[in-house]
PDB file of N, CA and C in Angstrom:
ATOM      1  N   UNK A   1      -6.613 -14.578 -18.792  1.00  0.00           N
ATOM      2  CA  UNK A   1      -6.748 -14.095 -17.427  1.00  0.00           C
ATOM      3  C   UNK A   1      -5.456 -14.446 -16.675  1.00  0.00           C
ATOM      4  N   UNK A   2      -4.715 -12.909 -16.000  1.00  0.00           N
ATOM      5  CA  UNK A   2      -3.710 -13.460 -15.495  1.00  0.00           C
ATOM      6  C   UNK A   2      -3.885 -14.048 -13.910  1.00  0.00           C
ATOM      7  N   UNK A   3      -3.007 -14.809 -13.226  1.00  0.00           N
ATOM      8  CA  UNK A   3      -3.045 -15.574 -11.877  1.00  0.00           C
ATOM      9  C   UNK A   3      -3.480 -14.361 -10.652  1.00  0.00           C
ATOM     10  N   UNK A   4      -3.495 -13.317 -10.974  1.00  0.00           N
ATOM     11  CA  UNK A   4      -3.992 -12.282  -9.790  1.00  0.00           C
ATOM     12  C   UNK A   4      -5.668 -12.300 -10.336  1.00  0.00           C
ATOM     13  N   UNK A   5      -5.363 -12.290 -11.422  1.00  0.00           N
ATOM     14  CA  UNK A   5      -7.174 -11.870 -11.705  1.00  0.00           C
ATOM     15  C   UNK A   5      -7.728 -12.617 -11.290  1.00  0.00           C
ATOM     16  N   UNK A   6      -7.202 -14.377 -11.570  1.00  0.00           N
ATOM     17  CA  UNK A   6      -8.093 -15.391 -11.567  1.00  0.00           C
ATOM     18  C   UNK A   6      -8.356 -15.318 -10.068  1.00  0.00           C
ATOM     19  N   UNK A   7      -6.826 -15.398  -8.873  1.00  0.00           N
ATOM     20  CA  UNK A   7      -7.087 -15.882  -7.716  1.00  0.00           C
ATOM     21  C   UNK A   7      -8.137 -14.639  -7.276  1.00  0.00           C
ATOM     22  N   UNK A   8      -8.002 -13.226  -7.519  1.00  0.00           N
ATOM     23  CA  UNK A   8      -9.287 -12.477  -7.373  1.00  0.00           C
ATOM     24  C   UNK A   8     -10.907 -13.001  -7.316  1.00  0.00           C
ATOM     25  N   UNK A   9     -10.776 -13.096  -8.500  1.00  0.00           N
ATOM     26  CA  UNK A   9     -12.278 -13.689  -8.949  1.00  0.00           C
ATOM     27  C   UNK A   9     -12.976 -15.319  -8.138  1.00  0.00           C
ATOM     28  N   UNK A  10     -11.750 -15.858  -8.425  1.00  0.00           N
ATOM     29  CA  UNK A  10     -12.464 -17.336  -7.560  1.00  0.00           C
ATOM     30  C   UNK A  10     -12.051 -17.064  -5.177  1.00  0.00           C
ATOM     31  N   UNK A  11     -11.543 -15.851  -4.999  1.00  0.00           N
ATOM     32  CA  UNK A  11     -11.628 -15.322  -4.027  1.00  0.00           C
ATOM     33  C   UNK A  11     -12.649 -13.966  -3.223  1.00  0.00           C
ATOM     34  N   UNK A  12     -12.870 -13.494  -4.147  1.00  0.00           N
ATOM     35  CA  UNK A  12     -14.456 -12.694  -4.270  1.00  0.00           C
ATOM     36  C   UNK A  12     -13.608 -11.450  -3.574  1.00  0.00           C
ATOM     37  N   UNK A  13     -12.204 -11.155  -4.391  1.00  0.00           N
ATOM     38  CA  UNK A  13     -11.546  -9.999  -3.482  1.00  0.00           C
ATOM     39  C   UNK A  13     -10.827  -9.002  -5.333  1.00  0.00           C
ATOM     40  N   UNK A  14     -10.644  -7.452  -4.621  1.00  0.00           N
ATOM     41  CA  UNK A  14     -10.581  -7.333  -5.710  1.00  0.00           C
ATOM     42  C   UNK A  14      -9.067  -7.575  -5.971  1.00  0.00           C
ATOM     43  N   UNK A  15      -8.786  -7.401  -7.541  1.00  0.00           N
ATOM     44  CA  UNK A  15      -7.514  -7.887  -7.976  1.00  0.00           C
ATOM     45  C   UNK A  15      -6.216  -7.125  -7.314  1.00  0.00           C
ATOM     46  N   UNK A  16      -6.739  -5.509  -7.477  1.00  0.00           N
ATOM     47  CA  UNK A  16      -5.575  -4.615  -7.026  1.00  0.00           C
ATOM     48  C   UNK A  16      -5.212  -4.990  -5.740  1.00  0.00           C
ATOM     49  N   UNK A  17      -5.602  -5.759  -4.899  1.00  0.00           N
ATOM     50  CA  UNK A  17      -5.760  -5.820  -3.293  1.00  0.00           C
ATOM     51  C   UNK A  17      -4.512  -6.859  -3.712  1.00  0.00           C
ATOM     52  N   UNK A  18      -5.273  -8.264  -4.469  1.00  0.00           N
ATOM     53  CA  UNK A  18      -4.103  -9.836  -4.686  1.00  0.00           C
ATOM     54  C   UNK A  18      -2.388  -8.845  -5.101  1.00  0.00           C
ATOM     55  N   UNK A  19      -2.660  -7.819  -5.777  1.00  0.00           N
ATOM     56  CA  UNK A  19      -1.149  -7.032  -6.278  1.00  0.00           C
ATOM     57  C   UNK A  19      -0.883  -6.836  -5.489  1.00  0.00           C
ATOM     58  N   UNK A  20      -1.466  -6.025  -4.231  1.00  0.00           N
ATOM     59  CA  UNK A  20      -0.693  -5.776  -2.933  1.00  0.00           C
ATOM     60  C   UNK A  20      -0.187  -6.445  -1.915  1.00  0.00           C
ATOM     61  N   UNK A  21      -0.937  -7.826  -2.127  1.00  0.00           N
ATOM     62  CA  UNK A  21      -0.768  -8.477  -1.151  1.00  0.00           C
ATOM     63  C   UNK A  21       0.769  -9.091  -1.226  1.00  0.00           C
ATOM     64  N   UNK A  22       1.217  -9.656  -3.066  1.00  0.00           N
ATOM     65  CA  UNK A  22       1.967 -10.291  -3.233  1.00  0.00           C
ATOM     66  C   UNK A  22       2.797  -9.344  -3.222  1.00  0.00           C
ATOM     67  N   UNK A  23       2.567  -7.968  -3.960  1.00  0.00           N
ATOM     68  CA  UNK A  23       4.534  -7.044  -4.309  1.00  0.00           C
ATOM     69  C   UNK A  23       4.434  -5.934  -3.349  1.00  0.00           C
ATOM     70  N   UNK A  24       3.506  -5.548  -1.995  1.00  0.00           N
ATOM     71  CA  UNK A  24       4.043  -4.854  -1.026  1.00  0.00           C
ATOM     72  C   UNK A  24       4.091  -5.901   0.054  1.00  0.00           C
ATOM     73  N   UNK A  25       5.876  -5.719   0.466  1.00  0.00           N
ATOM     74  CA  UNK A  25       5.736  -6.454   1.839  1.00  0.00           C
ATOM     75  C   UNK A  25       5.163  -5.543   2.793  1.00  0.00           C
ATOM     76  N   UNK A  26       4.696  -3.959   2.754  1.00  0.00           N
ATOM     77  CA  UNK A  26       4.319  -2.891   3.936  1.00  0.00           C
ATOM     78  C   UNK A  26       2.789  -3.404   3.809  1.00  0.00           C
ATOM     79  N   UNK A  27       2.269  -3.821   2.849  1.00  0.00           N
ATOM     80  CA  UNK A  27       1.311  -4.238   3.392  1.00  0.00           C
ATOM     81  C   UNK A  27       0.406  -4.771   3.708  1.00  0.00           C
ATOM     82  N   UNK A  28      -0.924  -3.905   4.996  1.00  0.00           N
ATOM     83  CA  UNK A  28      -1.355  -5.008   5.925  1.00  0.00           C
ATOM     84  C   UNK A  28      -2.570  -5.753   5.201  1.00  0.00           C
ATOM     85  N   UNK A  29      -2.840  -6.542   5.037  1.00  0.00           N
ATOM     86  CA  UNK A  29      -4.075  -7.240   4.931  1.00  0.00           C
ATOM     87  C   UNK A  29      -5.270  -6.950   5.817  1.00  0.00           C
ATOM     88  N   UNK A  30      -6.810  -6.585   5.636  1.00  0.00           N
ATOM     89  CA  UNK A  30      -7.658  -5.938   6.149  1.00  0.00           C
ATOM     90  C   UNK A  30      -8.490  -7.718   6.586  1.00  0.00           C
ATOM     91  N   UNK A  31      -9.069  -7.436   7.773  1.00  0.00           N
ATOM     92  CA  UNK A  31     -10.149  -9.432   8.373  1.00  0.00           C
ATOM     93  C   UNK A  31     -10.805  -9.228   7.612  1.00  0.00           C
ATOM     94  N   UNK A  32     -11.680  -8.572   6.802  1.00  0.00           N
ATOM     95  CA  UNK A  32     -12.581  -8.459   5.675  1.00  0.00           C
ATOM     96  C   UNK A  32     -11.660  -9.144   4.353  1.00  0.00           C
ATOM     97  N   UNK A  33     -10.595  -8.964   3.941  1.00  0.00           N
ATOM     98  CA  UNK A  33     -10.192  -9.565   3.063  1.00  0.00           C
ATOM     99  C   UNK A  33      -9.502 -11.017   3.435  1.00  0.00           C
ATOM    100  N   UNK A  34      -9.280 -11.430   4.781  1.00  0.00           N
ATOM    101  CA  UNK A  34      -8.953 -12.617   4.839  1.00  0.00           C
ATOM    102  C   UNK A  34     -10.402 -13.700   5.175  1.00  0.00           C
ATOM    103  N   UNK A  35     -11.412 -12.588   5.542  1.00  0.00           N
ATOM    104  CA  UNK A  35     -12.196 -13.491   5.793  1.00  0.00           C
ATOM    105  C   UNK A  35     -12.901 -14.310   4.468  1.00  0.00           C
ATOM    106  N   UNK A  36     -12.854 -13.125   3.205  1.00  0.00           N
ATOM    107  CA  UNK A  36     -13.573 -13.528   2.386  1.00  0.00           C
ATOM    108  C   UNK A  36     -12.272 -14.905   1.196  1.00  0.00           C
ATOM    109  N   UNK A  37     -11.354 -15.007   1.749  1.00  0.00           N
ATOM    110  CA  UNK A  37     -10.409 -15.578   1.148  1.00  0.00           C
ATOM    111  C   UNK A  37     -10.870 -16.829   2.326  1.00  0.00           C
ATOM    112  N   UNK A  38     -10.975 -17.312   3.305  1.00  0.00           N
ATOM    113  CA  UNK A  38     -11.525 -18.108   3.947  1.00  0.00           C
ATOM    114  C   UNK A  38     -12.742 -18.521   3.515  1.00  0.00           C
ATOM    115  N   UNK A  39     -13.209 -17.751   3.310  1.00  0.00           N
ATOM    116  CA  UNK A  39     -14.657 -18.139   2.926  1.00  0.00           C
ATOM    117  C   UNK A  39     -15.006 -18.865   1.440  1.00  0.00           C
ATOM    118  N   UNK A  40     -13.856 -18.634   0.290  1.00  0.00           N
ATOM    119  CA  UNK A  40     -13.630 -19.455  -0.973  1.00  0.00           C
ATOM    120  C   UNK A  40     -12.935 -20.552  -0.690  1.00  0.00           C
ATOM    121  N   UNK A  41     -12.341 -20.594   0.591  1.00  0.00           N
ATOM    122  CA  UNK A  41     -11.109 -21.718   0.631  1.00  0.00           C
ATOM    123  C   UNK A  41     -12.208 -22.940   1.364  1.00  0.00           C
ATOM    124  N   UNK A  42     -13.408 -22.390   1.925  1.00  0.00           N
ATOM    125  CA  UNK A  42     -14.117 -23.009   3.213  1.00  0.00           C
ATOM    126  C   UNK A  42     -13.095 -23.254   4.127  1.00  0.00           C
ATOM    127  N   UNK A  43     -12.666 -22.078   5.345  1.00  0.00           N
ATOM    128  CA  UNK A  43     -11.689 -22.383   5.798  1.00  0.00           C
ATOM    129  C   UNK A  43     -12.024 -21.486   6.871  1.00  0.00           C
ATOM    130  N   UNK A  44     -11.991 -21.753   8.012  1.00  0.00           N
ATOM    131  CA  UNK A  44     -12.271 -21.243   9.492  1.00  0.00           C
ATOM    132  C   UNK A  44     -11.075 -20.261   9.342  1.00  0.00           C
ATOM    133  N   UNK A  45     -11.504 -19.046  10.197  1.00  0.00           N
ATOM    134  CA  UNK A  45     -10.060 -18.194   9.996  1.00  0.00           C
ATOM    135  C   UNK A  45      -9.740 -18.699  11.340  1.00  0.00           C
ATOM    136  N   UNK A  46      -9.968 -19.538  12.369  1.00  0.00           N
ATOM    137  CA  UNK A  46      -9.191 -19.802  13.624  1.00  0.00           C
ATOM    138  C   UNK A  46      -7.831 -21.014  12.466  1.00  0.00           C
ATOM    139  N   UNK A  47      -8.296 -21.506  11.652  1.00  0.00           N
ATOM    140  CA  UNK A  47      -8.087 -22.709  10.910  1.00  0.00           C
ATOM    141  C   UNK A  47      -6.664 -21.592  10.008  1.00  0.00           C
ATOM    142  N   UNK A  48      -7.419 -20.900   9.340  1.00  0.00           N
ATOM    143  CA  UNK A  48      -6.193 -19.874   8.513  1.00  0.00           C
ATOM    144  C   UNK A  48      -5.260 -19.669   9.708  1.00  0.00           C
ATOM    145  N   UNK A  49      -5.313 -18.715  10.838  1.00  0.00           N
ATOM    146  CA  UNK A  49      -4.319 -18.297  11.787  1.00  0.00           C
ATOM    147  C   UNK A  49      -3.301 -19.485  12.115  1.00  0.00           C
ATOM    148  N   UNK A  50      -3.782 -20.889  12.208  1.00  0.00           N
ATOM    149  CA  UNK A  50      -2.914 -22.022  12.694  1.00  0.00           C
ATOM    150  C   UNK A  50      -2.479 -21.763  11.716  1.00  0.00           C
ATOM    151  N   UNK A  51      -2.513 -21.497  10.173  1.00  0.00           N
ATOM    152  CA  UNK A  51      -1.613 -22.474   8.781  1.00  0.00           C
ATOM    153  C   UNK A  51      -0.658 -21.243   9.062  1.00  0.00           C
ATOM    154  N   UNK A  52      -0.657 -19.731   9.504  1.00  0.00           N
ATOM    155  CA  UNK A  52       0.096 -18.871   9.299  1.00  0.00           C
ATOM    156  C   UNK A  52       0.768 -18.551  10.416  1.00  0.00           C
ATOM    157  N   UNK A  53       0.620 -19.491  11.734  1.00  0.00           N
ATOM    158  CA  UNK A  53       1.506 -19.236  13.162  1.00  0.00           C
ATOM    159  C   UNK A  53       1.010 -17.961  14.264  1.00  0.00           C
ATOM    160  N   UNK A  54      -0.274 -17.996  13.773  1.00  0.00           N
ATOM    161  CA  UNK A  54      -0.981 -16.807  14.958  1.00  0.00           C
ATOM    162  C   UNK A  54      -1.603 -17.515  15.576  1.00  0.00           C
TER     163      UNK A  54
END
């Protein structure tokens, strides 16, 4: 299992999304996919926005 699949799977997001996230800088990330990446991390998205400067 490669490192997109895995972080997929233990993120409950699908893989093609982790490809986009890392090799398009155009693009955007959807709150449905950060929420559910919060939600594996147990991580408040007010809590995510501080680690990323929003």
């Amino acid at each position: 299992m490669d490192n997109n699949n895995l972080f997929a799977k233990e993120h409950f997001i699908d893989e093609k999304t982790v490809r986009r996230i890392r090799e398009d800088n155009e693009y955007h990330i959807s709150l449905i996919t950060i929420m559910r990446i919060c939600e594996a991390k147990n991580l408040k998205l007010s809590e995510f926005f501080k680690m990323v400067g929003i």
